[in-house]
N, C-alpha and C. Protein backbone atom coordinates (compact mmCIF):
# COMPACT_ATOMS: atom_id res chain seq x y z
N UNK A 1 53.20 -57.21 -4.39
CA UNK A 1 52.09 -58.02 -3.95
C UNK A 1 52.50 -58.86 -2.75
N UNK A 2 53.92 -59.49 -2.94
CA UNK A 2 54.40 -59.84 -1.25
C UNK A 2 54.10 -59.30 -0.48
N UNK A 3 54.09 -58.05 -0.97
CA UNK A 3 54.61 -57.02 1.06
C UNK A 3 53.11 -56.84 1.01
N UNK A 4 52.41 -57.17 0.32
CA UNK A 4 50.79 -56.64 0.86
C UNK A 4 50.07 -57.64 1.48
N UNK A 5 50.42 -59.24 0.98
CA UNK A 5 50.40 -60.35 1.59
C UNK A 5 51.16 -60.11 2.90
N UNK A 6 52.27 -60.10 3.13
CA UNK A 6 52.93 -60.17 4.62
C UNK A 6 52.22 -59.10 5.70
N UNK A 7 52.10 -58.16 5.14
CA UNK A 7 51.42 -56.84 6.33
C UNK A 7 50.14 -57.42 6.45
N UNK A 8 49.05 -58.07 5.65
CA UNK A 8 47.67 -58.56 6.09
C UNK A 8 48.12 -59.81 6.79
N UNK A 9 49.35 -60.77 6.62
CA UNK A 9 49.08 -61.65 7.37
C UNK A 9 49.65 -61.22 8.97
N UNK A 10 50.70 -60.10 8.74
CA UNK A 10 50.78 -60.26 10.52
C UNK A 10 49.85 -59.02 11.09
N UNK A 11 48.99 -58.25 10.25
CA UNK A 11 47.72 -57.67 11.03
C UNK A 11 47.30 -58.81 11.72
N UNK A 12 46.64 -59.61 10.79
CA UNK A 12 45.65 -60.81 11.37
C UNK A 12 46.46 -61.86 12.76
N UNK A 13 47.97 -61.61 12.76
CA UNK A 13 48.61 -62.30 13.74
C UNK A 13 48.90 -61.64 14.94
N UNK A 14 48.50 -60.51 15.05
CA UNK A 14 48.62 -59.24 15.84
C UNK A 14 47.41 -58.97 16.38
N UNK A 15 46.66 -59.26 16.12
CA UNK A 15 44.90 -59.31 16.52
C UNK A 15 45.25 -59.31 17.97
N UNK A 16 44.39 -58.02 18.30
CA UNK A 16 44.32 -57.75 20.08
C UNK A 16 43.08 -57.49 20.35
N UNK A 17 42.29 -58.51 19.97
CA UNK A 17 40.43 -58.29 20.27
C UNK A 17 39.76 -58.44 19.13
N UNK A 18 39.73 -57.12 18.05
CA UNK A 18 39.26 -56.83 17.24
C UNK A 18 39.63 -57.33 15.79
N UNK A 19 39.19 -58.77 15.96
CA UNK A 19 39.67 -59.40 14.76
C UNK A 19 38.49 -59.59 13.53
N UNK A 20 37.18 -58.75 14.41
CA UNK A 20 36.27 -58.32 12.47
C UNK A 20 36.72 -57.27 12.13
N UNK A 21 36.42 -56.39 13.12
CA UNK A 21 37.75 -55.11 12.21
C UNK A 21 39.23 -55.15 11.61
N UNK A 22 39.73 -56.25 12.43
CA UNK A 22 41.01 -56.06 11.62
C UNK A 22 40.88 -56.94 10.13
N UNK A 23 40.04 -58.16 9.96
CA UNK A 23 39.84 -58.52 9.01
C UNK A 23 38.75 -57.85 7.69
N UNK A 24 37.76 -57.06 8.37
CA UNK A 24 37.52 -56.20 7.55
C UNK A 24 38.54 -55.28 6.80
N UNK A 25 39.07 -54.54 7.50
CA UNK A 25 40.44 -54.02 7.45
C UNK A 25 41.59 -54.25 5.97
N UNK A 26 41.44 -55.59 6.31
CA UNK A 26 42.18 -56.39 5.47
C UNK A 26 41.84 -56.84 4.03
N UNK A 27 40.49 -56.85 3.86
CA UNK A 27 39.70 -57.16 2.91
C UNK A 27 39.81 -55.94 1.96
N UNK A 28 39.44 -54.78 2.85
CA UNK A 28 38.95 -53.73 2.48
C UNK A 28 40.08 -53.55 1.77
N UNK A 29 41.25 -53.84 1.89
CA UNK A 29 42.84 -52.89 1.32
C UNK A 29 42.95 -54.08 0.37
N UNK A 30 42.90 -55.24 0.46
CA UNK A 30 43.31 -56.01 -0.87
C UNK A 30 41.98 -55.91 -1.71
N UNK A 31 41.04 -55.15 -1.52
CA UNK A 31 40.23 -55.20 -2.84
C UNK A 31 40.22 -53.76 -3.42
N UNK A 32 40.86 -53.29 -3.29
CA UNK A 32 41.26 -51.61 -3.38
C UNK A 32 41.56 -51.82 -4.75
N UNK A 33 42.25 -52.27 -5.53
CA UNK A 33 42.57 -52.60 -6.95
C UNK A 33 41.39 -52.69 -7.44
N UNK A 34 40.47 -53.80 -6.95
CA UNK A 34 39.69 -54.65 -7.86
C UNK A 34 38.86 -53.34 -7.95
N UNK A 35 38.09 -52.36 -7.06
CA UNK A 35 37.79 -51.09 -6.99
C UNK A 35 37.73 -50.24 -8.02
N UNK A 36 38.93 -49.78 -7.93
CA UNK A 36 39.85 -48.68 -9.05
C UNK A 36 39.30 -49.20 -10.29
N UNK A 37 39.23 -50.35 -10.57
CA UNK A 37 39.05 -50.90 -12.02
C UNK A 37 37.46 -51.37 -12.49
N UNK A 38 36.77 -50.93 -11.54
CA UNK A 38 35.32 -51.03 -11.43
C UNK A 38 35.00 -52.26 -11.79
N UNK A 39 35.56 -53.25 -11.19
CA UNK A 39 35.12 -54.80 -11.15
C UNK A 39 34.48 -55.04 -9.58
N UNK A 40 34.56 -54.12 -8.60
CA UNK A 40 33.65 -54.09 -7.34
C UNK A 40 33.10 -52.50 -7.04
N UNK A 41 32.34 -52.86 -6.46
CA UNK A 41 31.66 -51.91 -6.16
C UNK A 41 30.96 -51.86 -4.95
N UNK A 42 30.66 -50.95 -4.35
CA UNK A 42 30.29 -50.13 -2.66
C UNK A 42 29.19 -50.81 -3.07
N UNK A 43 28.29 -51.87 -2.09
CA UNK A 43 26.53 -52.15 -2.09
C UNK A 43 25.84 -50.83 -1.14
N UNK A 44 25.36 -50.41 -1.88
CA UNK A 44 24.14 -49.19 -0.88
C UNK A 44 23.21 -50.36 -0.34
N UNK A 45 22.88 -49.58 0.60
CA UNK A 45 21.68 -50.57 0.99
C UNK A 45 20.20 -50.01 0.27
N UNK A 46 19.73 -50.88 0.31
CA UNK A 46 18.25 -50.14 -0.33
C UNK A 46 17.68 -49.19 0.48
N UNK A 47 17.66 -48.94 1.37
CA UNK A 47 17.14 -48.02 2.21
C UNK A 47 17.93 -47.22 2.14
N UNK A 48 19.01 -46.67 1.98
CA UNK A 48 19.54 -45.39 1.87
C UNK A 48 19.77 -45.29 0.06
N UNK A 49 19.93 -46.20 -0.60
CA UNK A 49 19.17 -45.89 -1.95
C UNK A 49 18.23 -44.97 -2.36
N UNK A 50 17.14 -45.60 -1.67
CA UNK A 50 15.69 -44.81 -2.37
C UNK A 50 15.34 -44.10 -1.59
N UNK A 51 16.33 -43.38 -0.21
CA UNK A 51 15.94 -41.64 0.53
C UNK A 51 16.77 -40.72 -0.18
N UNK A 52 15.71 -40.16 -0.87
CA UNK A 52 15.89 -38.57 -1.72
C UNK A 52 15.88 -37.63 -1.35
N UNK A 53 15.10 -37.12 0.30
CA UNK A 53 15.14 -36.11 0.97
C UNK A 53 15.05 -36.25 2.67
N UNK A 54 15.87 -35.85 3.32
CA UNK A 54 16.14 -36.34 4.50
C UNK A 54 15.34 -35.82 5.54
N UNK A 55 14.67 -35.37 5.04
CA UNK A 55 13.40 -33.99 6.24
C UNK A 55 12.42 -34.35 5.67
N UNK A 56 11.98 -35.44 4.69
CA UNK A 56 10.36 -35.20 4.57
C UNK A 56 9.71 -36.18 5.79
N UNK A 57 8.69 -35.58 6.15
CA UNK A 57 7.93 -36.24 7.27
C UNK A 57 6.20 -37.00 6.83
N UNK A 58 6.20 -36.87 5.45
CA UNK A 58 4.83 -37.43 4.71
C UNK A 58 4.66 -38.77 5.43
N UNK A 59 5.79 -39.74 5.88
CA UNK A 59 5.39 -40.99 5.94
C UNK A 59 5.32 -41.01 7.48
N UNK A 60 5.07 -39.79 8.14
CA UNK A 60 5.69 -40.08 10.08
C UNK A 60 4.64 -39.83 10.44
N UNK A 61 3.75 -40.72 10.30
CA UNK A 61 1.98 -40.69 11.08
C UNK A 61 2.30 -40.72 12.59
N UNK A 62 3.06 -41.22 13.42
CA UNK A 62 3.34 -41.59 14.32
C UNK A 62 4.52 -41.89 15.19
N UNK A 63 4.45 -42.13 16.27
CA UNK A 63 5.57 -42.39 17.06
C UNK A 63 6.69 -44.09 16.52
N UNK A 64 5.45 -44.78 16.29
CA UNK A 64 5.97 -46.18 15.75
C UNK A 64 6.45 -45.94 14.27
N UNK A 65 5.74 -45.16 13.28
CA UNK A 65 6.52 -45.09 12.11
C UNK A 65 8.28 -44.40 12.27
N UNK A 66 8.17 -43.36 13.14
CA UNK A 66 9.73 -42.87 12.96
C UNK A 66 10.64 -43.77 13.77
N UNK A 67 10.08 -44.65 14.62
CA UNK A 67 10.94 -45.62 15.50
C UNK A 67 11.13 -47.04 14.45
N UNK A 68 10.53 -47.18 13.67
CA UNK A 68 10.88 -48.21 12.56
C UNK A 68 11.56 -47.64 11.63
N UNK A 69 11.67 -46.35 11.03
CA UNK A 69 12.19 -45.36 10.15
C UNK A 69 13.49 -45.55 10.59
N UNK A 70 13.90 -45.62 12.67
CA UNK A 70 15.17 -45.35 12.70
C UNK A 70 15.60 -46.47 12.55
N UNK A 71 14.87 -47.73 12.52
CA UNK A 71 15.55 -48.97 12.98
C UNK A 71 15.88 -49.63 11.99
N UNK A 72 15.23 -49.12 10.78
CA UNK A 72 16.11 -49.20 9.51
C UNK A 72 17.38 -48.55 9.22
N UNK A 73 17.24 -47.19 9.60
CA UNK A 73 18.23 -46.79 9.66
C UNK A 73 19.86 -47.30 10.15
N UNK A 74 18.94 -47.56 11.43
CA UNK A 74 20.12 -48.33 12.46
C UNK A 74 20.53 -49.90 11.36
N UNK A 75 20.25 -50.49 11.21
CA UNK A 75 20.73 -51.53 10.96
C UNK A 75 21.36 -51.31 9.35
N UNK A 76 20.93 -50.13 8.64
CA UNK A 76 22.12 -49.88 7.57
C UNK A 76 23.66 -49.01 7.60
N UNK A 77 23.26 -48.18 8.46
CA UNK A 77 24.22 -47.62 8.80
C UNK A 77 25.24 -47.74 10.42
N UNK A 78 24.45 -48.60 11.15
CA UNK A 78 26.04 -49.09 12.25
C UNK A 78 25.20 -48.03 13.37
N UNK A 79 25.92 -48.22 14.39
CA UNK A 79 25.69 -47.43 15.63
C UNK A 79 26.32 -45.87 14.89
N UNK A 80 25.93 -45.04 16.42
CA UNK A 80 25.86 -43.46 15.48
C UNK A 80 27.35 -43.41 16.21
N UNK A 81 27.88 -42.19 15.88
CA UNK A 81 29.29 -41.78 16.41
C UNK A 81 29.32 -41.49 17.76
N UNK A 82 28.23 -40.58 18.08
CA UNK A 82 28.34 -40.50 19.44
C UNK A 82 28.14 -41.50 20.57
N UNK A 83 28.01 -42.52 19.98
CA UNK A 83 27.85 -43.97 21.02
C UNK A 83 29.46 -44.48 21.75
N UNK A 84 29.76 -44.30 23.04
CA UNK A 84 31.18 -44.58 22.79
C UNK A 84 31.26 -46.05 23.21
N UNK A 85 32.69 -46.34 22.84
CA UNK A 85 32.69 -47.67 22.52
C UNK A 85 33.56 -48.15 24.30
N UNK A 86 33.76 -49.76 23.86
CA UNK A 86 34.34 -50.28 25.21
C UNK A 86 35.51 -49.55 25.97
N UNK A 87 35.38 -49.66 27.38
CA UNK A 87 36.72 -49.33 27.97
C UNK A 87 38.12 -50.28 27.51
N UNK A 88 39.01 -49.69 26.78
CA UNK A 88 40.25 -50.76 26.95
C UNK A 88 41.34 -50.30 27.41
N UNK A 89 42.26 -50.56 27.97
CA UNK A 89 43.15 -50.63 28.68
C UNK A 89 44.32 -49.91 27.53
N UNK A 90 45.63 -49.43 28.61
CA UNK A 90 46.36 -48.99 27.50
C UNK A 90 47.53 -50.25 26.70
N UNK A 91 47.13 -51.40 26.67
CA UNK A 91 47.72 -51.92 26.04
C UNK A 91 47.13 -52.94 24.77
N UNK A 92 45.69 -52.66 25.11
CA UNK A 92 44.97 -52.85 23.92
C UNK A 92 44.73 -51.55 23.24
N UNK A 93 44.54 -50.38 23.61
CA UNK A 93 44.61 -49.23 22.50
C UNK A 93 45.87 -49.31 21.85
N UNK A 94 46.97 -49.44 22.55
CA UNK A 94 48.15 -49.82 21.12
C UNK A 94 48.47 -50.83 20.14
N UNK A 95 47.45 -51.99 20.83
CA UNK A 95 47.67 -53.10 19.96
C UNK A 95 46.71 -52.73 19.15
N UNK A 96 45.65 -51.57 18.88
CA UNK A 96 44.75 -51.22 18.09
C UNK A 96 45.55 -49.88 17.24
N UNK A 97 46.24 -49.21 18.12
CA UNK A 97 47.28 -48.43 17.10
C UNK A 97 48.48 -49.61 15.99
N UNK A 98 48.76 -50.10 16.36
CA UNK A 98 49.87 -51.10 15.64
C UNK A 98 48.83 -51.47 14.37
N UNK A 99 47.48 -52.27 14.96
CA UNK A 99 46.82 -52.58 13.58
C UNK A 99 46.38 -51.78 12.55
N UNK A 100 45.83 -50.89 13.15
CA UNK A 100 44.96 -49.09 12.31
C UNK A 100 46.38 -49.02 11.23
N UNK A 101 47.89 -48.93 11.74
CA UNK A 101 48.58 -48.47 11.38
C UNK A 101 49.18 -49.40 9.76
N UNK A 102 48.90 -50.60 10.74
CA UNK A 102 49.53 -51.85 10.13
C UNK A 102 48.08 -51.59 8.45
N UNK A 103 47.28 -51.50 8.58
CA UNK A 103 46.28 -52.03 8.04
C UNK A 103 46.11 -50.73 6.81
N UNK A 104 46.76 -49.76 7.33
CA UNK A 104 46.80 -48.08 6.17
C UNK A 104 48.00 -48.02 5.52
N UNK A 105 49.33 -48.93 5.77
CA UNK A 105 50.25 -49.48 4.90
C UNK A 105 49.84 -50.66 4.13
N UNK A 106 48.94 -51.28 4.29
CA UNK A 106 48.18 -52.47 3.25
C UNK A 106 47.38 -51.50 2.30
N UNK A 107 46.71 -50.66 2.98
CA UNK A 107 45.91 -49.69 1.78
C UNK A 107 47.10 -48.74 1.00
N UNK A 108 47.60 -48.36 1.55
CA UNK A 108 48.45 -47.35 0.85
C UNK A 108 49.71 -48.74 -0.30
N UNK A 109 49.86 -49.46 0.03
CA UNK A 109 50.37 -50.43 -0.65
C UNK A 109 49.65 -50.99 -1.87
N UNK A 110 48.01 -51.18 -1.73
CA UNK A 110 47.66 -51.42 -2.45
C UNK A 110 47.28 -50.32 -3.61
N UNK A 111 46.97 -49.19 -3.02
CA UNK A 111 46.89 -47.88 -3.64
C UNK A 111 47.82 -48.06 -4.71
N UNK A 112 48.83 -48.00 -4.41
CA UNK A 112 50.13 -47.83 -5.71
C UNK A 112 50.14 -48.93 -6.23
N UNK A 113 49.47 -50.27 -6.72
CA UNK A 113 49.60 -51.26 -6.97
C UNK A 113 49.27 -50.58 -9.14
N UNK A 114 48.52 -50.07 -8.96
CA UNK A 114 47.54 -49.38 -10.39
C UNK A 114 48.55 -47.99 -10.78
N UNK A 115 49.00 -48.09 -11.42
CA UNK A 115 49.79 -46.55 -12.13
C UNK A 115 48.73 -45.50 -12.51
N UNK A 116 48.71 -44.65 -12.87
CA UNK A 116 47.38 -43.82 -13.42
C UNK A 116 46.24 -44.26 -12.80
N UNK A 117 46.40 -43.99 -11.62
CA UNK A 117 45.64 -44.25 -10.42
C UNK A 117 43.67 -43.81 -10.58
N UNK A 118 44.42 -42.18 -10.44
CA UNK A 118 43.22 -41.31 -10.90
C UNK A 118 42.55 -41.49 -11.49
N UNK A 119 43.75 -41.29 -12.97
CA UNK A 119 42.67 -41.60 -14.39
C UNK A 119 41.98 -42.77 -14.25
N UNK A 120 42.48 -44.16 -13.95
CA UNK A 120 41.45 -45.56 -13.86
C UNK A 120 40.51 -45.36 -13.23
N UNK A 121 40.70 -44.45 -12.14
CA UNK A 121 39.52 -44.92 -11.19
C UNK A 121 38.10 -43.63 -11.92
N UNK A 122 38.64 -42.29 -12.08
CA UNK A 122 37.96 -41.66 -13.49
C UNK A 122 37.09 -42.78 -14.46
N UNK A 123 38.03 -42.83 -15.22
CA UNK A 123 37.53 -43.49 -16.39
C UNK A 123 36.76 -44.97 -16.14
N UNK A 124 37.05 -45.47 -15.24
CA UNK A 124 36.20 -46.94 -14.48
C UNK A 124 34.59 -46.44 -14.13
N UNK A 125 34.76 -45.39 -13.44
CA UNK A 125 33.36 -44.89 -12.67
C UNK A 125 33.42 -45.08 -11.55
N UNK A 126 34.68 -45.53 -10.99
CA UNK A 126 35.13 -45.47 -9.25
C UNK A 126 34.65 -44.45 -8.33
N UNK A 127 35.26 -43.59 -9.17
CA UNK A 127 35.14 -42.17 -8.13
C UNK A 127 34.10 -41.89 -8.07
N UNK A 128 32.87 -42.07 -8.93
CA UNK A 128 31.40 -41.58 -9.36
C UNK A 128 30.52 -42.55 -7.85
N UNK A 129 31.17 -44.07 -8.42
CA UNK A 129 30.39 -44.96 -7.85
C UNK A 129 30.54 -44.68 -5.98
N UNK A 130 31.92 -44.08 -5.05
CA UNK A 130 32.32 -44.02 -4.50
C UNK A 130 32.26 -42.78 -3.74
N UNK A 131 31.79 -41.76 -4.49
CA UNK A 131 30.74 -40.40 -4.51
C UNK A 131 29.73 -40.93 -3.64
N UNK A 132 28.81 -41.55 -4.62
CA UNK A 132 27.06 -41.96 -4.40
C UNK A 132 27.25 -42.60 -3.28
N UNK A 133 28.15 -43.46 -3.10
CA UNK A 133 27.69 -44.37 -1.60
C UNK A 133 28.32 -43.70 -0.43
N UNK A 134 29.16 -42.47 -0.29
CA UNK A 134 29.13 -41.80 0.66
C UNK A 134 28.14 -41.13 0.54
N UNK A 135 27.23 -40.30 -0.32
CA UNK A 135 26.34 -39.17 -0.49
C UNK A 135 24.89 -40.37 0.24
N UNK A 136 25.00 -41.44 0.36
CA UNK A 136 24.27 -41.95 0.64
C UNK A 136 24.31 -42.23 1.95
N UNK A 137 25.53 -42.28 2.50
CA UNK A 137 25.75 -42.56 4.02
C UNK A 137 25.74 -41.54 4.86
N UNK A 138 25.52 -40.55 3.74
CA UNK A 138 25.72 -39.06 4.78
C UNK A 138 24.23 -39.12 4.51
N UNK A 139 23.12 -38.66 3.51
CA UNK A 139 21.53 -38.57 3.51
C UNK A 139 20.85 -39.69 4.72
N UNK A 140 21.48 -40.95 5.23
CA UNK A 140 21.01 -41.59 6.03
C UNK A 140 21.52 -41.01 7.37
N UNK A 141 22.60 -40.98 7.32
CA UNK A 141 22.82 -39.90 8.95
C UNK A 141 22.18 -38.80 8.99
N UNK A 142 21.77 -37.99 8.17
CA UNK A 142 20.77 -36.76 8.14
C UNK A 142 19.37 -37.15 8.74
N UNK A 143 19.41 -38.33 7.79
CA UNK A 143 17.82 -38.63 8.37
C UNK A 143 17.61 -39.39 9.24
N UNK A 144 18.47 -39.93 10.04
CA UNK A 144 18.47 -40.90 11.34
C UNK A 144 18.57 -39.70 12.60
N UNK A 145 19.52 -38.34 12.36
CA UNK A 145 19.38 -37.65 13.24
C UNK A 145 17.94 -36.55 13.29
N UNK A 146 17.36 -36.29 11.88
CA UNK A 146 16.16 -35.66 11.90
C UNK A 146 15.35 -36.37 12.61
N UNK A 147 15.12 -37.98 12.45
CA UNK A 147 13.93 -38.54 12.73
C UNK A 147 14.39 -38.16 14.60
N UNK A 148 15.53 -38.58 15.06
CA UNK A 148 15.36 -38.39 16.70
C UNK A 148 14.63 -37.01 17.18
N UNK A 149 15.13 -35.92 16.63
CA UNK A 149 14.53 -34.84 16.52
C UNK A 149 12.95 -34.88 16.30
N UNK A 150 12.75 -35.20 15.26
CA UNK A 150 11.26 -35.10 15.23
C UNK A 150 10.21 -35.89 16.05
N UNK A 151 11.39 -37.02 16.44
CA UNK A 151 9.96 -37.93 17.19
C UNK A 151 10.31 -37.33 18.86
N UNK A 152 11.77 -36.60 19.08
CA UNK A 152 11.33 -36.27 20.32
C UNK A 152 10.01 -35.11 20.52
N UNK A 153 9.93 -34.17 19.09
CA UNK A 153 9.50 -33.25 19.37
C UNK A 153 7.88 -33.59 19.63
N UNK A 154 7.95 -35.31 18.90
CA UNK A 154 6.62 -35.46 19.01
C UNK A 154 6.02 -36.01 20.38
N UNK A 155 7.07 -36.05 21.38
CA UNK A 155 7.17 -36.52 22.58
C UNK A 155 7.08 -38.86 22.40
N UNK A 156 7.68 -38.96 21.46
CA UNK A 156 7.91 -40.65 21.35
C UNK A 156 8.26 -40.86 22.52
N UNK A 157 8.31 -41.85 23.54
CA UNK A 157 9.39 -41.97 24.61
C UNK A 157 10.38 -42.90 24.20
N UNK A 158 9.60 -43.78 23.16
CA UNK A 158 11.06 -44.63 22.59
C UNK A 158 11.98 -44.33 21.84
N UNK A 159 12.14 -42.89 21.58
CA UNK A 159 13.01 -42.38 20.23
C UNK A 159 14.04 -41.65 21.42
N UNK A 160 15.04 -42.45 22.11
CA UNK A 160 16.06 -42.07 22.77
C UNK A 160 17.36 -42.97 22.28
N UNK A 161 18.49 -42.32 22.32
CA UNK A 161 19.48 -42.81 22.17
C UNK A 161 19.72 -43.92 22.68
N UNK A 162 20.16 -44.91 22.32
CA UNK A 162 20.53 -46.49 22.97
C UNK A 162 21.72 -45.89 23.86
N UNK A 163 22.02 -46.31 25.03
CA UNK A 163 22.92 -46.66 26.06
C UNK A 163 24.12 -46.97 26.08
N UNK A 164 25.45 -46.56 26.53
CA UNK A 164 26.09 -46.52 25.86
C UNK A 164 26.42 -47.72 26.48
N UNK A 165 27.53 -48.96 25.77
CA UNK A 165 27.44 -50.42 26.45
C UNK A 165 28.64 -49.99 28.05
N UNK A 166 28.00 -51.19 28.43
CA UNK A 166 28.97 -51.59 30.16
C UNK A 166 30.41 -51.69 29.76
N UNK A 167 30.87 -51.12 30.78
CA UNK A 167 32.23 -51.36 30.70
C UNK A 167 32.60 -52.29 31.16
N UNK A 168 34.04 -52.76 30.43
CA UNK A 168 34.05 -54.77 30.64
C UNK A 168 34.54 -54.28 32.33
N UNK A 169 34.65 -55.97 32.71
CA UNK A 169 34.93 -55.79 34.14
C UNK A 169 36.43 -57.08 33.81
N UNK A 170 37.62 -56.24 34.78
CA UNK A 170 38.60 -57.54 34.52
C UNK A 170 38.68 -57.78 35.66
């Protein structure tokens, strides 16, 4: 439990920008136990909760319904993958390799913290619970990329990909 304390505290002292990710990061690997033992659990969002089929179009009267459809979307599930992210320099991509790195020895640390790893997380409902909220993050990317599809086909002009951001200026 030291060495999982010391690696989160010099992630967080190592911070080269990205200090919600690295503290997400951090969170995410010391609650990895509490996990396994089904005392936490993944929150779905309600909106990717209660989508059961990722192609039905019953509710897309319009150009404004699938542009609110996505904007739910958008705000449960994060920008899409193909959005690329800031220009950084090569000495902030390594201070982002050092953390990524730093931060998967806190998980893998905490990983082995539980003996009968498997079986707990089995017999807890981990793996079940941890199933559903990816099966859920993938049915919302299904249907965030159907809806662009469908509302281009419906000619929306607002159903275009957001922009990808400015590159910083030093």
């Amino acid at each position: 439990m030291a060495v999982l304390i010391t690696v989160c505290a010099s992630v967080v002292a190592c911070s080269t920008g990205r200090t919600a990710d690295t503290r997400r990061g951090v969170t995410s690997a010391a609650s990895i136990p509490f996990r396994d033992v089904g005392l936490m659990r993944q929150e779905i969002p309600l909106v990717l909760r209660n989508l059961q089929y990722p192609y039905a179009t019953a509710t897309l009267t319009d150009c404004a319904a699938v542009a609110r459809e996505i904007n739910q979307l958008d705000s449960a599930l994060g920008p899409e993958s193909y959005q690329p992210g800031p220009n950084r320099n090569i000495w902030d991509r390594s201070g982002d390799f050092v953390e990524d790195q730093a931060i998967q020895a806190a998980e893998d640390t905490a990983e082995d913290l539980i003996p009968f790893r498997s079986w707990v997380r089995r017999l807890s409902g981990a793996n079940r619970a941890e199933r559903d909220a990816l099966r859920a993050v993938a049915n919302g990317q299904q249907r965030r990329t159907f809806l662009r599809g469908y509302g281009a086909s419906l000619g929306c002009p607002s159903i275009i990909p957001p922009p990808p951001p400015a590159p910083r200026q030093r």
